[in-house]
N, C-alpha and C. Protein backbone atom coordinates (compact mmCIF):
# COMPACT_ATOMS: atom_id res chain seq x y z
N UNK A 1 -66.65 -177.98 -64.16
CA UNK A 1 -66.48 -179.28 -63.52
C UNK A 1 -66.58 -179.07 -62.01
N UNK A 2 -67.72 -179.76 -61.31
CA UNK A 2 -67.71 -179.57 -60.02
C UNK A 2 -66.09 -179.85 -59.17
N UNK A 3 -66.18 -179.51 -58.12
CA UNK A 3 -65.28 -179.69 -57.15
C UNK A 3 -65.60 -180.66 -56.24
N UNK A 4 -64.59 -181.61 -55.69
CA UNK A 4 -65.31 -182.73 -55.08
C UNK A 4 -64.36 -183.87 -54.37
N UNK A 5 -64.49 -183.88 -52.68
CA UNK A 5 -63.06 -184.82 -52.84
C UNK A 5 -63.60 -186.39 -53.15
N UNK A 6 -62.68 -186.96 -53.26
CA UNK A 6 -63.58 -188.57 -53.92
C UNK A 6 -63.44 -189.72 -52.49
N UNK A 7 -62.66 -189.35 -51.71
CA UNK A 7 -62.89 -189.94 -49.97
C UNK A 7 -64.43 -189.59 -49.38
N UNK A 8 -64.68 -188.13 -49.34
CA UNK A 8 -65.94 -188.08 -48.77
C UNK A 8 -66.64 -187.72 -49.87
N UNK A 9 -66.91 -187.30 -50.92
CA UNK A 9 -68.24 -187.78 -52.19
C UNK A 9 -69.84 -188.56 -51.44
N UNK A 10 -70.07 -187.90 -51.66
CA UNK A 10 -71.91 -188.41 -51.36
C UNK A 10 -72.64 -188.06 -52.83
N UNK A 11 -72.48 -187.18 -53.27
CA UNK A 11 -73.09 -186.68 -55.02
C UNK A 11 -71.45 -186.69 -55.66
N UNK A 12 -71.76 -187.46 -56.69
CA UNK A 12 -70.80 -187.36 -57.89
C UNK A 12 -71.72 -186.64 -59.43
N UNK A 13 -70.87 -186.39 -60.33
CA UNK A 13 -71.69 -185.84 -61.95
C UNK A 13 -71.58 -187.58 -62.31
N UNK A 14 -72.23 -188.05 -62.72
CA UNK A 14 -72.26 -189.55 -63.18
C UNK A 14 -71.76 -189.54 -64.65
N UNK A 15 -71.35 -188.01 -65.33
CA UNK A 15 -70.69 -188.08 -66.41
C UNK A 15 -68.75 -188.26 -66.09
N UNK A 16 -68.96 -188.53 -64.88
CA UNK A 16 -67.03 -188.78 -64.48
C UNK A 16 -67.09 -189.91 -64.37
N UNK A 17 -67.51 -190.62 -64.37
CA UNK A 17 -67.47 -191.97 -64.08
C UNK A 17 -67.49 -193.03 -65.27
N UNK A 18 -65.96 -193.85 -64.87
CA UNK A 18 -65.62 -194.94 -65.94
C UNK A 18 -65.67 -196.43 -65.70
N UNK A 19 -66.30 -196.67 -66.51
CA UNK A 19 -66.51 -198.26 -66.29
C UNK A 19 -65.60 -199.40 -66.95
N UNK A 20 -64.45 -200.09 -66.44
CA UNK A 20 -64.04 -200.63 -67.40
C UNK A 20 -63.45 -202.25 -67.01
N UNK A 21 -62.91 -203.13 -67.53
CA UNK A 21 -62.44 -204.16 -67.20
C UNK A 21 -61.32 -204.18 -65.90
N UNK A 22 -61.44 -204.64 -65.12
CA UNK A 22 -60.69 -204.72 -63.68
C UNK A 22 -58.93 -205.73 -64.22
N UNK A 23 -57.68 -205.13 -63.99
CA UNK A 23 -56.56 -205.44 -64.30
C UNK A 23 -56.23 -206.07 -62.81
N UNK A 24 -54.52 -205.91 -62.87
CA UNK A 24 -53.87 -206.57 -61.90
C UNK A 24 -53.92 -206.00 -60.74
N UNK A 25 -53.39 -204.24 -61.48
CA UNK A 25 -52.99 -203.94 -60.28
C UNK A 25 -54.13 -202.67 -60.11
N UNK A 26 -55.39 -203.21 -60.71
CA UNK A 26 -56.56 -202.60 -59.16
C UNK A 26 -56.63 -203.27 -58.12
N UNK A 27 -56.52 -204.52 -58.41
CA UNK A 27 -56.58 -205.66 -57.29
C UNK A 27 -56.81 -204.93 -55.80
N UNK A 28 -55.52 -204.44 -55.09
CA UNK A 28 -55.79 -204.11 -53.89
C UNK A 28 -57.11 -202.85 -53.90
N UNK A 29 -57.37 -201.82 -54.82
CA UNK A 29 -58.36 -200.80 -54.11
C UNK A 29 -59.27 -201.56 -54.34
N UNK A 30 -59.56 -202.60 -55.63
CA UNK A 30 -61.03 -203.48 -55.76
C UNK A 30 -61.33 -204.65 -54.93
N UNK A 31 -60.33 -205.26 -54.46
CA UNK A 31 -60.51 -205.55 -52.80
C UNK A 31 -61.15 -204.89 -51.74
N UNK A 32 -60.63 -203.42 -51.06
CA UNK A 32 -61.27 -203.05 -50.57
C UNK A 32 -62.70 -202.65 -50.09
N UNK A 33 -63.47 -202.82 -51.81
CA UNK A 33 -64.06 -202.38 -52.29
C UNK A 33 -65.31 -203.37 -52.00
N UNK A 34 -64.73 -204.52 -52.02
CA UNK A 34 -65.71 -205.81 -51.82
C UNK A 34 -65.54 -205.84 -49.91
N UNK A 35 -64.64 -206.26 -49.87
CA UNK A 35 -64.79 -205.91 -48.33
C UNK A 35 -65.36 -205.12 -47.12
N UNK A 36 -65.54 -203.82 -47.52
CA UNK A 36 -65.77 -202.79 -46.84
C UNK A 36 -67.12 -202.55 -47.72
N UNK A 37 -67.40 -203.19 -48.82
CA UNK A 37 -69.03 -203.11 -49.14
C UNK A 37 -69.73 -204.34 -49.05
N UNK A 38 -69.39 -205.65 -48.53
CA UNK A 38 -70.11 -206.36 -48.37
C UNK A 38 -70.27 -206.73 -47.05
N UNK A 39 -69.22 -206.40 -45.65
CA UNK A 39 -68.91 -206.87 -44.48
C UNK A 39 -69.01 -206.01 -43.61
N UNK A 40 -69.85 -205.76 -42.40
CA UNK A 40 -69.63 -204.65 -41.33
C UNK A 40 -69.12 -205.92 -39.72
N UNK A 41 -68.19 -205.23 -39.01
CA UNK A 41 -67.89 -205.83 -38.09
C UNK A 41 -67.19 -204.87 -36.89
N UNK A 42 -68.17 -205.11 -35.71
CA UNK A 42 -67.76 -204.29 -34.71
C UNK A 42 -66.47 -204.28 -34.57
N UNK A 43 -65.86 -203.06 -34.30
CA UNK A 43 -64.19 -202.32 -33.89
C UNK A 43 -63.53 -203.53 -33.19
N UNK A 44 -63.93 -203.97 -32.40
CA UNK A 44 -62.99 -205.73 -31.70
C UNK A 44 -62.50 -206.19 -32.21
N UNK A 45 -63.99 -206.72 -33.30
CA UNK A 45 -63.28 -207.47 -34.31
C UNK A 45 -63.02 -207.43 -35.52
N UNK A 46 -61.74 -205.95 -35.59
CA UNK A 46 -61.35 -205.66 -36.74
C UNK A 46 -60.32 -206.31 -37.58
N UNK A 47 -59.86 -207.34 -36.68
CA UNK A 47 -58.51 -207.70 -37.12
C UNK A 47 -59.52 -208.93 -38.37
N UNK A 48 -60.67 -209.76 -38.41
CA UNK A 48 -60.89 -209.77 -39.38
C UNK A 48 -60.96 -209.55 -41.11
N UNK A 49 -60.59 -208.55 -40.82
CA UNK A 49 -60.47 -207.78 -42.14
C UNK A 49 -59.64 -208.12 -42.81
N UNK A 50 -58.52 -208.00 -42.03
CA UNK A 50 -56.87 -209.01 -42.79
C UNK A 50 -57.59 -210.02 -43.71
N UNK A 51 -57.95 -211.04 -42.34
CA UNK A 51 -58.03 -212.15 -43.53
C UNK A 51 -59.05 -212.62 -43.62
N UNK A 52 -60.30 -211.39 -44.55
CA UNK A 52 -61.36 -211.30 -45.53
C UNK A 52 -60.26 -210.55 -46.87
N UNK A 53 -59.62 -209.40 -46.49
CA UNK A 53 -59.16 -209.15 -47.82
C UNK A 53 -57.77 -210.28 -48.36
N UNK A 54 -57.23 -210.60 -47.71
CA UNK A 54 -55.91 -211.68 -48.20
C UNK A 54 -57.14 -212.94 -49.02
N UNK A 55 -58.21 -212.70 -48.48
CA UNK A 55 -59.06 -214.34 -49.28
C UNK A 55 -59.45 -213.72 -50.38
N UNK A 56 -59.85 -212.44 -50.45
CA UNK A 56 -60.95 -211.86 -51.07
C UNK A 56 -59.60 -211.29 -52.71
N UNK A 57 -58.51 -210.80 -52.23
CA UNK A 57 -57.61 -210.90 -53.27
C UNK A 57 -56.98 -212.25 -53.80
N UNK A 58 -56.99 -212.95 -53.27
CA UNK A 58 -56.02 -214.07 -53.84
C UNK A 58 -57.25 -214.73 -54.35
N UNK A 59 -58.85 -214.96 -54.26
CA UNK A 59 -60.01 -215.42 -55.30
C UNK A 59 -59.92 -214.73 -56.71
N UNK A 60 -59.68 -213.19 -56.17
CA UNK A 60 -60.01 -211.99 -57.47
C UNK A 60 -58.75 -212.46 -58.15
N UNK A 61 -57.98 -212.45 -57.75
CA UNK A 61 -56.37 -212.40 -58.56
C UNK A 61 -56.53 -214.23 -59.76
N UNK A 62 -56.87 -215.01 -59.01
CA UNK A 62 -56.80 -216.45 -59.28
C UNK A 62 -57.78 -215.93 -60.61
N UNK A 63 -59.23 -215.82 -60.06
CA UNK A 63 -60.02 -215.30 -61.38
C UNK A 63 -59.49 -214.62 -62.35
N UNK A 64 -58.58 -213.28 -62.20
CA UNK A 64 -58.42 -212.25 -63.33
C UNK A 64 -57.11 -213.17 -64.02
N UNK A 65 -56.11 -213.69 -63.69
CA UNK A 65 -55.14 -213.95 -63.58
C UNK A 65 -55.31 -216.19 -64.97
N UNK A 66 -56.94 -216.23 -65.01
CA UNK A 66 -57.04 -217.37 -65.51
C UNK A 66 -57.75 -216.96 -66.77
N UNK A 67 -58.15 -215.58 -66.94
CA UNK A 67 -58.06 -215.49 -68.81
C UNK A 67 -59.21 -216.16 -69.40
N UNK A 68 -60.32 -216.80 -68.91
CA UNK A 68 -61.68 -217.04 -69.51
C UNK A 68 -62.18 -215.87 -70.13
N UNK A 69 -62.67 -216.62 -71.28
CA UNK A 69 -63.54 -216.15 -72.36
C UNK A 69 -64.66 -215.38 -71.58
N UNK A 70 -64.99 -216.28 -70.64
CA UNK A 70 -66.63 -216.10 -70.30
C UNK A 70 -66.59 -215.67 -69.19
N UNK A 71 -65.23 -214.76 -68.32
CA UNK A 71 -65.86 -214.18 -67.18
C UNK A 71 -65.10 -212.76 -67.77
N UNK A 72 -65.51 -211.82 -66.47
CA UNK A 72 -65.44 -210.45 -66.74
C UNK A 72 -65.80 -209.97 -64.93
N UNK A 73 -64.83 -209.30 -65.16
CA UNK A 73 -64.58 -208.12 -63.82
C UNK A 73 -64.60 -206.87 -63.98
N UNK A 74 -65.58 -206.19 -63.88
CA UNK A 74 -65.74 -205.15 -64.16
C UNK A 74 -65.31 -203.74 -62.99
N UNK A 75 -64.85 -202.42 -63.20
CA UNK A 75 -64.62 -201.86 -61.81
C UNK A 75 -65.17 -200.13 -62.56
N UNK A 76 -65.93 -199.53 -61.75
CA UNK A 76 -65.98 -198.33 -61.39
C UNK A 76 -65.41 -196.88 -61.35
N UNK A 77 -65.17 -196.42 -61.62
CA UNK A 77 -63.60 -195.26 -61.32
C UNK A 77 -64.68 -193.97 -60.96
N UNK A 78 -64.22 -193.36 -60.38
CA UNK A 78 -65.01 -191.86 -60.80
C UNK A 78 -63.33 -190.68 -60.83
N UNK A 79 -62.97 -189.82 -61.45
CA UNK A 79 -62.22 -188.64 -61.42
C UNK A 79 -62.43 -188.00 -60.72
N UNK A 80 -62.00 -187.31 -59.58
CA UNK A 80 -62.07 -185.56 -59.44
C UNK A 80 -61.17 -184.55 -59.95
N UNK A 81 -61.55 -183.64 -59.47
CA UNK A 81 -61.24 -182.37 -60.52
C UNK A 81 -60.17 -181.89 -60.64
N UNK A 82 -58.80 -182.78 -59.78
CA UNK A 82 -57.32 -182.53 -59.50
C UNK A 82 -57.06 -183.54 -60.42
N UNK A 83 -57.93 -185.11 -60.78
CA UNK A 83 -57.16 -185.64 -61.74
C UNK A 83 -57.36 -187.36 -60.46
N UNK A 84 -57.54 -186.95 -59.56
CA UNK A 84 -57.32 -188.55 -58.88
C UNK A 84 -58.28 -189.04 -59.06
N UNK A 85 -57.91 -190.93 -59.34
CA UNK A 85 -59.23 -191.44 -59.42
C UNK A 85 -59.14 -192.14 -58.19
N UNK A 86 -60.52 -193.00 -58.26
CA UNK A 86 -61.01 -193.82 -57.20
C UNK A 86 -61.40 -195.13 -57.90
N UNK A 87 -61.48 -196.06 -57.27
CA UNK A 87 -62.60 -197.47 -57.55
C UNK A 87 -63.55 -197.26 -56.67
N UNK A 88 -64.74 -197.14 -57.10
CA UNK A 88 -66.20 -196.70 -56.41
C UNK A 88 -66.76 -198.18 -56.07
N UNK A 89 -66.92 -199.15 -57.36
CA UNK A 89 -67.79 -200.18 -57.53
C UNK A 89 -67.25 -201.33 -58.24
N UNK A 90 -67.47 -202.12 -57.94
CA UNK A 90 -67.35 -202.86 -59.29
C UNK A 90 -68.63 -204.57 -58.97
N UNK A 91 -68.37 -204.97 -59.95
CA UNK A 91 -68.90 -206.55 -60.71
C UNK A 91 -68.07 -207.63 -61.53
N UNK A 92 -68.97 -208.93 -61.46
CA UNK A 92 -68.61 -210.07 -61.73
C UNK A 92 -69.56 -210.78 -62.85
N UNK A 93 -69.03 -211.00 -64.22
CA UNK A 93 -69.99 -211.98 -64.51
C UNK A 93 -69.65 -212.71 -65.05
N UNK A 94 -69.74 -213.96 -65.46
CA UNK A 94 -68.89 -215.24 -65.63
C UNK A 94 -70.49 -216.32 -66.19
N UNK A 95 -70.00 -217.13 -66.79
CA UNK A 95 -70.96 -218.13 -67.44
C UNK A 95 -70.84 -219.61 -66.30
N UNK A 96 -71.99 -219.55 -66.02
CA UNK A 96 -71.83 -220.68 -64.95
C UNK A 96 -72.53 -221.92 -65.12
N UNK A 97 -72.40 -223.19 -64.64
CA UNK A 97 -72.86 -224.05 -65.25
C UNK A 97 -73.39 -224.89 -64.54
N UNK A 98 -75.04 -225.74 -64.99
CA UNK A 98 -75.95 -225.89 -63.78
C UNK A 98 -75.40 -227.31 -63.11
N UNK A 99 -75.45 -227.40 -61.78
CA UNK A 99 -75.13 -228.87 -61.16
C UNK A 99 -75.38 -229.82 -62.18
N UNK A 100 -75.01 -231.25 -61.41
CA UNK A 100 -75.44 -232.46 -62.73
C UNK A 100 -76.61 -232.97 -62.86
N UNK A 101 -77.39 -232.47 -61.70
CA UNK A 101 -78.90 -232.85 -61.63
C UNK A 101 -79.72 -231.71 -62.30
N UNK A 102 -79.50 -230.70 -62.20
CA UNK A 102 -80.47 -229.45 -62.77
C UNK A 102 -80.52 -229.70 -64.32
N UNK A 103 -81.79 -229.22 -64.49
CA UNK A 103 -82.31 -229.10 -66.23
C UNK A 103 -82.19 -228.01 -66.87
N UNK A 104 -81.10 -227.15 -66.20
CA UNK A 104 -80.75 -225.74 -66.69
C UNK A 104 -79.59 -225.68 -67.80
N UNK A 105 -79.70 -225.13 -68.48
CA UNK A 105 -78.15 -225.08 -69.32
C UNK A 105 -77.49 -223.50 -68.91
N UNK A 106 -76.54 -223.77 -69.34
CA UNK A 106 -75.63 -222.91 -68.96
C UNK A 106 -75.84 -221.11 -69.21
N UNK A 107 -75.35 -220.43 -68.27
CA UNK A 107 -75.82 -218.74 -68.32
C UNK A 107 -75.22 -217.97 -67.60
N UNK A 108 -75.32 -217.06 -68.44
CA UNK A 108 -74.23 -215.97 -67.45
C UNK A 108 -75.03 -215.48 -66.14
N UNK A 109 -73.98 -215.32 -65.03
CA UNK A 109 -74.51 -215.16 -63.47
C UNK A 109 -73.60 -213.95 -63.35
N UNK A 110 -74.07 -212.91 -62.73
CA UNK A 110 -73.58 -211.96 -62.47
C UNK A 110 -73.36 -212.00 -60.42
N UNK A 111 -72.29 -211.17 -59.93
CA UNK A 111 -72.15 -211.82 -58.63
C UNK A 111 -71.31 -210.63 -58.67
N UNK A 112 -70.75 -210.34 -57.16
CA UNK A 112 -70.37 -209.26 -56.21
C UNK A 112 -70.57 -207.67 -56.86
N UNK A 113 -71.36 -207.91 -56.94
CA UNK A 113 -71.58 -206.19 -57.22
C UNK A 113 -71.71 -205.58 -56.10
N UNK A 114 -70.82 -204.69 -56.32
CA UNK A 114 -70.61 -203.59 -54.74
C UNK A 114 -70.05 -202.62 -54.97
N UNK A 115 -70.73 -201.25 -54.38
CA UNK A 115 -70.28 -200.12 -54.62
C UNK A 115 -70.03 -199.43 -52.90
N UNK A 116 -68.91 -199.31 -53.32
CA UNK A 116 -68.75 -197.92 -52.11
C UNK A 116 -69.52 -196.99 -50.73
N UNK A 117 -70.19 -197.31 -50.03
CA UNK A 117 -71.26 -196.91 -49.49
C UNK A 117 -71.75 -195.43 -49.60
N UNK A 118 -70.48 -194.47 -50.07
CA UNK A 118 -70.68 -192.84 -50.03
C UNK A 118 -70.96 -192.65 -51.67
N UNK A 119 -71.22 -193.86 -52.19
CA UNK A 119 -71.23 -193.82 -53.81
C UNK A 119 -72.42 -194.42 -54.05
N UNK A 120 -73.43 -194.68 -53.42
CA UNK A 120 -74.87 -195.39 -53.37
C UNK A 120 -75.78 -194.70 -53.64
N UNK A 121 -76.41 -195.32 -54.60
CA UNK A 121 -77.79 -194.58 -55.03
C UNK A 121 -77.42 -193.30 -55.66
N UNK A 122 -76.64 -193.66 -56.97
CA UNK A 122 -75.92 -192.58 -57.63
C UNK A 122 -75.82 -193.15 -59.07
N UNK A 123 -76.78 -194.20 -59.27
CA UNK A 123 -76.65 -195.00 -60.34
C UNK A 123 -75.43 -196.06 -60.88
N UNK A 124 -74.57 -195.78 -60.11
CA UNK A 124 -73.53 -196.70 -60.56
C UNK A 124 -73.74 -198.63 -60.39
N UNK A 125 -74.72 -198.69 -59.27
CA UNK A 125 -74.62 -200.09 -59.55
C UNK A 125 -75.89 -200.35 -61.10
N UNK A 126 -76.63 -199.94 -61.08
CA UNK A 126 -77.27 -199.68 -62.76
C UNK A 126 -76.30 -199.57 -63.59
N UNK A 127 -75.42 -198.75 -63.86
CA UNK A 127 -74.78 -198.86 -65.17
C UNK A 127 -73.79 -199.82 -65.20
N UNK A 128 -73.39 -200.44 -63.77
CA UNK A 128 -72.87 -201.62 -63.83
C UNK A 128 -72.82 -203.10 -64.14
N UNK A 129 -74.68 -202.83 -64.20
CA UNK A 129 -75.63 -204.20 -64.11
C UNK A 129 -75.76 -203.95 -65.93
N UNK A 130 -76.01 -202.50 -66.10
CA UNK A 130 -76.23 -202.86 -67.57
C UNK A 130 -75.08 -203.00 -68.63
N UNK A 131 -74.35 -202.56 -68.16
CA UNK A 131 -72.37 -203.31 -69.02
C UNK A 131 -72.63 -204.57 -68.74
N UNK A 132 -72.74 -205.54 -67.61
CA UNK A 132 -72.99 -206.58 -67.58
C UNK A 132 -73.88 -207.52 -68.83
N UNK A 133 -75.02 -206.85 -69.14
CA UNK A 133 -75.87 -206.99 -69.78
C UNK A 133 -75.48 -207.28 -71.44
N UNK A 134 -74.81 -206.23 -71.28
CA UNK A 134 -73.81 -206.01 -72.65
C UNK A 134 -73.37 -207.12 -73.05
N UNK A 135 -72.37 -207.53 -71.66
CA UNK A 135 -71.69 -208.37 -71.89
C UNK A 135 -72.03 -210.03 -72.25
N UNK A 136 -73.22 -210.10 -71.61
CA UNK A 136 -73.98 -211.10 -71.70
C UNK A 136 -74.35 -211.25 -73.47
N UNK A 137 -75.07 -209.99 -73.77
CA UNK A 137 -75.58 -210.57 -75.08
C UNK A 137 -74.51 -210.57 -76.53
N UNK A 138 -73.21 -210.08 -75.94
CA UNK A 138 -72.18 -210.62 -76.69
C UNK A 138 -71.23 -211.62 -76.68
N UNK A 139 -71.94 -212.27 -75.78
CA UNK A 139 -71.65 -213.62 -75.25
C UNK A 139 -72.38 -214.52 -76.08
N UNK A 140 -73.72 -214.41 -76.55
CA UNK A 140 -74.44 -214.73 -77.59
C UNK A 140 -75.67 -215.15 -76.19
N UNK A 141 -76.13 -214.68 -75.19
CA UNK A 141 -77.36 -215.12 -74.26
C UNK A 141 -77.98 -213.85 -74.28
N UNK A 142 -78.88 -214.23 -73.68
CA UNK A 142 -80.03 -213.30 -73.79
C UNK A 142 -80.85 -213.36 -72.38
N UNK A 143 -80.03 -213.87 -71.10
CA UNK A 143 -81.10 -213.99 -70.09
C UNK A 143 -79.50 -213.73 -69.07
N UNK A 144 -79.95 -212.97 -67.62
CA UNK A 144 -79.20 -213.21 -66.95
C UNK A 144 -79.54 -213.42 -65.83
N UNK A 145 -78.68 -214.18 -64.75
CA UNK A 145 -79.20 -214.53 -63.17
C UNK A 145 -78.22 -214.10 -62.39
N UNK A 146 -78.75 -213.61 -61.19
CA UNK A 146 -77.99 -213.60 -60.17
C UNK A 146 -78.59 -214.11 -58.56
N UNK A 147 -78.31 -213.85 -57.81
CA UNK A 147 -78.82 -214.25 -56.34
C UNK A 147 -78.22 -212.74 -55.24
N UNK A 148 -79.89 -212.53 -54.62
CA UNK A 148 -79.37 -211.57 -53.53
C UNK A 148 -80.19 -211.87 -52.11
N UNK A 149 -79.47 -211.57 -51.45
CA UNK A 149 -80.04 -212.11 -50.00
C UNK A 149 -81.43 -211.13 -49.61
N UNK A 150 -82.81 -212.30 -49.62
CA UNK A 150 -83.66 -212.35 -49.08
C UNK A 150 -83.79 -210.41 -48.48
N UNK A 151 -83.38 -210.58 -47.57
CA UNK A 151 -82.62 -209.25 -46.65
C UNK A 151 -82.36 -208.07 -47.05
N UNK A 152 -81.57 -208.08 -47.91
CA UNK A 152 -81.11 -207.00 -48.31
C UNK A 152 -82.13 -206.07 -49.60
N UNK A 153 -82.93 -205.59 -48.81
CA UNK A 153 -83.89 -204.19 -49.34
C UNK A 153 -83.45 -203.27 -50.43
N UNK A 154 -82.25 -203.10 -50.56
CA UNK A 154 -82.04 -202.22 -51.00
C UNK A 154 -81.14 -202.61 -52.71
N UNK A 155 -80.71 -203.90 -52.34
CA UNK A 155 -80.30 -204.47 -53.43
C UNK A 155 -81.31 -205.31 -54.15
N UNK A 156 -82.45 -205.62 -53.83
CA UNK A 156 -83.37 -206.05 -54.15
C UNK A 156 -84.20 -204.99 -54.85
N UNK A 157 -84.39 -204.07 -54.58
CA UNK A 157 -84.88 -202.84 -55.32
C UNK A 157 -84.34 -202.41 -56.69
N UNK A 158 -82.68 -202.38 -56.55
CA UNK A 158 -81.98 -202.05 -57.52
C UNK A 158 -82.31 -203.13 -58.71
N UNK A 159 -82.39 -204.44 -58.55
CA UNK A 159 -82.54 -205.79 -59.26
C UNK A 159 -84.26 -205.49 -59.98
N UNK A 160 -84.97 -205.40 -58.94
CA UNK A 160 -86.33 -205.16 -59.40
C UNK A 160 -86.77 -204.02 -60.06
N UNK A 161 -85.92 -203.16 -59.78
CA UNK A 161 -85.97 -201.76 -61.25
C UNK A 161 -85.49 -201.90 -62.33
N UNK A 162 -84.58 -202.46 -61.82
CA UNK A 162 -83.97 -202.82 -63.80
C UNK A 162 -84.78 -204.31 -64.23
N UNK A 163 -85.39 -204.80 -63.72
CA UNK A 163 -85.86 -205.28 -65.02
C UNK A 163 -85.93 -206.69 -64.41
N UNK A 164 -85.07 -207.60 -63.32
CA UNK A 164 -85.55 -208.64 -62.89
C UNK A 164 -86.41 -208.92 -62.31
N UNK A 165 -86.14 -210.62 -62.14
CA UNK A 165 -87.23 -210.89 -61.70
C UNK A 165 -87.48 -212.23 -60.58
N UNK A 166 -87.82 -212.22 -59.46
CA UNK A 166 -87.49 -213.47 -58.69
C UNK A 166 -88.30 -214.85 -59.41
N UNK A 167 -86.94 -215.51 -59.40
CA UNK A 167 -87.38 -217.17 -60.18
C UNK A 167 -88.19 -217.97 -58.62
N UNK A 168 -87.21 -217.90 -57.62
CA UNK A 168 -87.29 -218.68 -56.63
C UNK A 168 -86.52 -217.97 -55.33
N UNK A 169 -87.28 -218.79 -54.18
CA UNK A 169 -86.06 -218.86 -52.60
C UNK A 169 -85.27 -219.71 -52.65
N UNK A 170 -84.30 -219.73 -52.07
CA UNK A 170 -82.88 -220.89 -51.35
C UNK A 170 -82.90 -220.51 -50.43
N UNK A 171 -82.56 -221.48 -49.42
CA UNK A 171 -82.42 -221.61 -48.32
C UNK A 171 -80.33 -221.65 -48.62
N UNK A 172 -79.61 -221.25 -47.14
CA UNK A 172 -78.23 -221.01 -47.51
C UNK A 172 -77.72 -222.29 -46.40
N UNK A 173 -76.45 -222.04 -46.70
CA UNK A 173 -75.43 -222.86 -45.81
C UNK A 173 -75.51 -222.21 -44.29
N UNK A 174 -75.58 -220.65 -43.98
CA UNK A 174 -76.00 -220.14 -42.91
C UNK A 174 -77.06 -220.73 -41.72
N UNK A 175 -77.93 -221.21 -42.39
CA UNK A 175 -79.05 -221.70 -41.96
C UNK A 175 -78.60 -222.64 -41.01
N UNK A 176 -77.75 -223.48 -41.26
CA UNK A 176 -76.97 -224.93 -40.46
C UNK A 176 -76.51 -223.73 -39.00
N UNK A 177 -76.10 -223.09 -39.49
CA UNK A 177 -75.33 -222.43 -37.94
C UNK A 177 -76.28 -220.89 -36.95
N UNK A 178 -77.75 -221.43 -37.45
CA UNK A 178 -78.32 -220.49 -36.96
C UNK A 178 -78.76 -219.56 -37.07
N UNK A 179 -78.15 -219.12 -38.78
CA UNK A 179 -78.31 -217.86 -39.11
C UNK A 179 -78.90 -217.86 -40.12
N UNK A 180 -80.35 -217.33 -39.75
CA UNK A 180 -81.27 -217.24 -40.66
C UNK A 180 -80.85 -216.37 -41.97
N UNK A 181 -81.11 -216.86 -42.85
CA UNK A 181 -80.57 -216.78 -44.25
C UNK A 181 -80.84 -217.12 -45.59
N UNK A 182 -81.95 -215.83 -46.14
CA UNK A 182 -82.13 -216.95 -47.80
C UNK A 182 -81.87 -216.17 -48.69
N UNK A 183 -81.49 -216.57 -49.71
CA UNK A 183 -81.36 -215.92 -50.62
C UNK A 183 -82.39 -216.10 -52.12
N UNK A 184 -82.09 -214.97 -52.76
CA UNK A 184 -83.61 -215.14 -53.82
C UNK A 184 -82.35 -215.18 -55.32
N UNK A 185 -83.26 -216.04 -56.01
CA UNK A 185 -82.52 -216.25 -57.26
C UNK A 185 -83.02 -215.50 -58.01
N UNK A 186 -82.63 -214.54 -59.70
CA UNK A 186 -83.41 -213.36 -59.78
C UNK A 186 -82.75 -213.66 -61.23
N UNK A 187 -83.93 -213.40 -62.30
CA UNK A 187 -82.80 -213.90 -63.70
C UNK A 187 -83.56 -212.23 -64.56
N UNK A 188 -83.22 -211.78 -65.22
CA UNK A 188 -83.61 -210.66 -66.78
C UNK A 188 -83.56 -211.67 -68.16
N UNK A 189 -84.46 -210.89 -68.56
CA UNK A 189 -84.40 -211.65 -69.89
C UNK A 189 -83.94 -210.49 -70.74
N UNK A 190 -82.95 -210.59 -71.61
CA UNK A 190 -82.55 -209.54 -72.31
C UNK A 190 -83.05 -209.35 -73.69
């Protein structure tokens, strides 16, 4: 068994790594987890952070905490070789349902997938997307969607290797305040 601390980790064995339903009390490290992988903000303005994670737990908590059939929180772990774990990554997927004007029926949407930045490109957001998948077709569907920003290269890659596929652009709420912003809607057919 390699040796390895799980703070600085850049290569993990991807046979340590557990994938499983997100409880109560990951809450705070799977917070972090979304925060510090979806948000960068110059040292000034760090005091931000407070209150991105106080929003970002009390959404997760409200979600885990309401017991639907049809959502699922998924989280990451990897071991090292003393026995400590970590939350590396985790995901969201939940059955969502189309506005009152759309001709869509209802489907599972997968949403915050985020891994760790020293845990990237190590396969974990793949085996995350494909538990998802799982989960979907024991849900009884067979197609899944998500949305990733226009922008982001690298999550767009991950989406387009496994198997999606862009439906369409959106334009965002960003846009109103200047900040150029679209996001691409992206569905698999399973």
């Amino acid at each position: 068994m390699p040796s390895w601390s799980i703070d600085n980790n850049t290569n993990i064995n991807i046979s340590q790594l557990t994938i499983r339903p997100a409880k109560l009390e990951d809450l705070r490290e799977l917070t972090e987890v979304l925060v510090y992988g979806f948000y960068r903000f110059p040292e000034v303005l760090g005091w931000i952070y407070s209150l991105l994670r106080l929003g970002i737990y009390e959404d997760l908590r409200s979600r885990l905490l309401s017991h639907s059939p049809f959502y699922c929180c998924l989280i990451a772990i990897v071991t090292d070789s003393q026995g400590k774990r970590a939350i590396v990554g985790t995901v969201e997927i939940a059955i969502r349902y189309p506005s009152v004007w759309s001709l869509d029926s209802q489907y599972p949407y997968i949403s915050n997938l985020a891994v760790k930045p020293n845990y990237r490109r190590q396969g974990i957001g793949k085996k995350l997307l494909a538990e998802c998948e799982q989960i979907a077709r024991h849900w009884g569907y067979y197609e899944t969607r998500l949305h990733v920003l226009k922008s982001n290269e690298a999550a767009k890659q991950l989406y387009l290797l496994q198997g999606y596929k862009i439906d369409r652009s959106q334009s965002t709420w960003n846009e109103l305040f200047m900040i150029p912003s679209q996001r691409l809607l992206l569905s698999k057919q399973l």
